[in-house]
Each structure stands twice: as C-alpha cells, then as structure tokens.
Protein backbone atom coordinates (compact mmCIF):
# COMPACT_ATOMS: atom_id res chain seq x y z
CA UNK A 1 -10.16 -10.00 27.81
CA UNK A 2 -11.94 -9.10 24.37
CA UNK A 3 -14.63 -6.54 26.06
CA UNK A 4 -10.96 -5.12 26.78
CA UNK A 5 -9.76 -5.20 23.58
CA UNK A 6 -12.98 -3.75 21.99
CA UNK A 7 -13.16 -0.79 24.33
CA UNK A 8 -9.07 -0.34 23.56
CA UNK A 9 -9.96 -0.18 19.58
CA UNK A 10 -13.14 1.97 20.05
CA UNK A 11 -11.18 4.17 22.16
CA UNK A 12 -8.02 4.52 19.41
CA UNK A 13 -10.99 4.88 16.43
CA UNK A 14 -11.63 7.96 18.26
CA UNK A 15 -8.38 9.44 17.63
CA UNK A 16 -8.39 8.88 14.44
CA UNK A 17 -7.74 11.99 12.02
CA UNK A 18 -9.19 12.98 9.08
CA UNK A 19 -6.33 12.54 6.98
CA UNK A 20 -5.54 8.85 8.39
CA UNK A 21 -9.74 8.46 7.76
CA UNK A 22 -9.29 9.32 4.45
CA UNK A 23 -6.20 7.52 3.39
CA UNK A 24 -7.80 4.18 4.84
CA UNK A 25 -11.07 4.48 2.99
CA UNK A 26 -9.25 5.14 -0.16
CA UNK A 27 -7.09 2.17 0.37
CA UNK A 28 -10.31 0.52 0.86
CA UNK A 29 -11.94 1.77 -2.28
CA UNK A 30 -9.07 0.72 -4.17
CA UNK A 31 -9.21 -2.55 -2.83
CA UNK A 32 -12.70 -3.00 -3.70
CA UNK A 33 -12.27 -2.48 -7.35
CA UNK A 34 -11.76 -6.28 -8.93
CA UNK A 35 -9.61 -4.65 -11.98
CA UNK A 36 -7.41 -2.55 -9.11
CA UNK A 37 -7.25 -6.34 -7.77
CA UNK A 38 -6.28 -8.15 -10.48
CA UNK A 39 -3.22 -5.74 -11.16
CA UNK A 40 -2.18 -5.52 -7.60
CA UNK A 41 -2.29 -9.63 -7.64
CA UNK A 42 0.08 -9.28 -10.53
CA UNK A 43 2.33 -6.95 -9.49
CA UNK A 44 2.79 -8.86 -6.00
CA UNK A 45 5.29 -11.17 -8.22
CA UNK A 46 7.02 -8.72 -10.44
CA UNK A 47 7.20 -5.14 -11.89
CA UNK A 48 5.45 -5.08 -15.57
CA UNK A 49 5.08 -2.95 -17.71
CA UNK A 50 1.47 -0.95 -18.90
CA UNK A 51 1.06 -2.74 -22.20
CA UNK A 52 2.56 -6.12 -20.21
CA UNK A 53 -0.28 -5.40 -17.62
CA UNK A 54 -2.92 -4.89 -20.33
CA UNK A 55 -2.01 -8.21 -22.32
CA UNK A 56 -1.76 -10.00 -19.87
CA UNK A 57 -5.44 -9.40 -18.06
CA UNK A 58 -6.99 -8.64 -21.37
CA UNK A 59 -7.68 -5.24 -20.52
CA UNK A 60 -7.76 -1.76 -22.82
CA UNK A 61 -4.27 0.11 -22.48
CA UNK A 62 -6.18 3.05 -20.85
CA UNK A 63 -8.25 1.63 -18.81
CA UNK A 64 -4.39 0.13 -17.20
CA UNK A 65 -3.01 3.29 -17.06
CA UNK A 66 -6.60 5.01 -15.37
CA UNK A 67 -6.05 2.66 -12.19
CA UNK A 68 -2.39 2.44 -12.09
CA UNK A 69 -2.56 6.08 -11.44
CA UNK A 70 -5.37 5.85 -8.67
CA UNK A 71 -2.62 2.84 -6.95
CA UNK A 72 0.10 5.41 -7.77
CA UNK A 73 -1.42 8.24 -5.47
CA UNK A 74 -2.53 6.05 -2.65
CA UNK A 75 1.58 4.68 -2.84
CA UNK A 76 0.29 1.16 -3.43
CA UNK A 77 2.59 1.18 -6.62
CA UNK A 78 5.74 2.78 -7.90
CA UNK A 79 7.51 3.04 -11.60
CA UNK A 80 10.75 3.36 -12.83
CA UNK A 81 11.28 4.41 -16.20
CA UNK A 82 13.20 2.66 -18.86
CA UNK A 83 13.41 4.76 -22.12
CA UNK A 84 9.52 5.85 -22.63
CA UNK A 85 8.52 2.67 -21.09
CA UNK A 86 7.19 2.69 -17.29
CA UNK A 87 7.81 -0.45 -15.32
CA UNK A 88 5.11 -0.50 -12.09
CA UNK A 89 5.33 -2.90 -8.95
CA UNK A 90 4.43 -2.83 -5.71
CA UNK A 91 4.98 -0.20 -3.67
CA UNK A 92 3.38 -1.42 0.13
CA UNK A 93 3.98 -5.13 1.66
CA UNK A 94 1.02 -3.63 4.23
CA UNK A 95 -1.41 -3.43 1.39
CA UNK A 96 -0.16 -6.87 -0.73
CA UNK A 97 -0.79 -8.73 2.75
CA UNK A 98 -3.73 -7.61 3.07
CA UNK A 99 -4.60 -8.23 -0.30
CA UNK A 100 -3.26 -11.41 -0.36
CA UNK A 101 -5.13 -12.37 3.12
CA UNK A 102 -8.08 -11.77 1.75
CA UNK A 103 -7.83 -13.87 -1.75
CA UNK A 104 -7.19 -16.52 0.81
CA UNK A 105 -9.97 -15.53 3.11
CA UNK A 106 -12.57 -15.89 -0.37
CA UNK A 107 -10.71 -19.07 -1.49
CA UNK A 108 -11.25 -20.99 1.69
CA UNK A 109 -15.08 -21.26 1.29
C-alpha cells in the first residue's frame, strides 16, 4: 500500500505547473523566515495592528511592514483599514495549520 501511494504522489508532482511550483515554494520561503513566523503565530489569535505587531515582538516598525507585505502577496494575510490605521490577520487556515503543525512538530522533541 505505500509503494502505491508514493508512485500516486510522484505521478501528481509531475503535473504540477509552474505557477502552483512557484506559489508553494514561496509559501515555503515565507514559512522559513522566523520573523514571518513569529507574526503569523500572532496573528493566528487576532488581527493587530503594524505598530501593535512591532511592540509586541520588539521589532522596528519597518521591518513589520517589509514582511507583512511579502504575507500580503502570497494571501497569507489580509487588512482592513480603520482611519490611517491597518489592522492585519490571517488570511489562510491552510497555511496557520500548517504553521501551527509544525511549532508542535519542533516542540515535541
């Protein structure tokens, strides 16, 4: 049964397009960024806001704003504005799973 399953995901990888190939590496890169990390972790709970975001994880207002828009054109967060002030949360329950799957996966050992 898994030589089955193998040969049915090596046979799908093969279909894969370059578009799909590049969205999933650049999820990928995202998620191995530990600031890109640290903001999606917060943002799993609630929207904040880009100075909340930089108080809260000690980090330099720009450097905030630099990967929010990197997670803002992958679609792994959103805003909505208020005044001049942009709220960001999560934008994919695919992506915070995954994310979240594999905090566990490192806090298990």
């Amino acid at each position: 049964m898994d030589e089955q399953i193998k040969i049915t995901n090596v046979e799908n990888s093969q279909h894969l397009d370059d578009e799909t190939l590049f969205v999933v590496s650049q999820t990928f890169k995202a998620l191995s960024d530990p600031t890109r990390i640290r903001i999606l972790n917060l943002l799993c709970t609630d929207e904040h806001s880009v100075n909340d975001i930089a108080e809260i994880l000690d980090l330099g207002q720009s450097t905030v704003s630099h990967q929010l828009r990197f997670l803002k054109n992958l679609r792994l967060v959103k805003f909505r504005r208020e005044g001049t002030t942009l709220y960001y949360s999560k934008d994919d329950d695919h992506i915070m799973n995954l994310l979240k799957q594999a905090i566990e996966h490192a806090a298990h050992n």
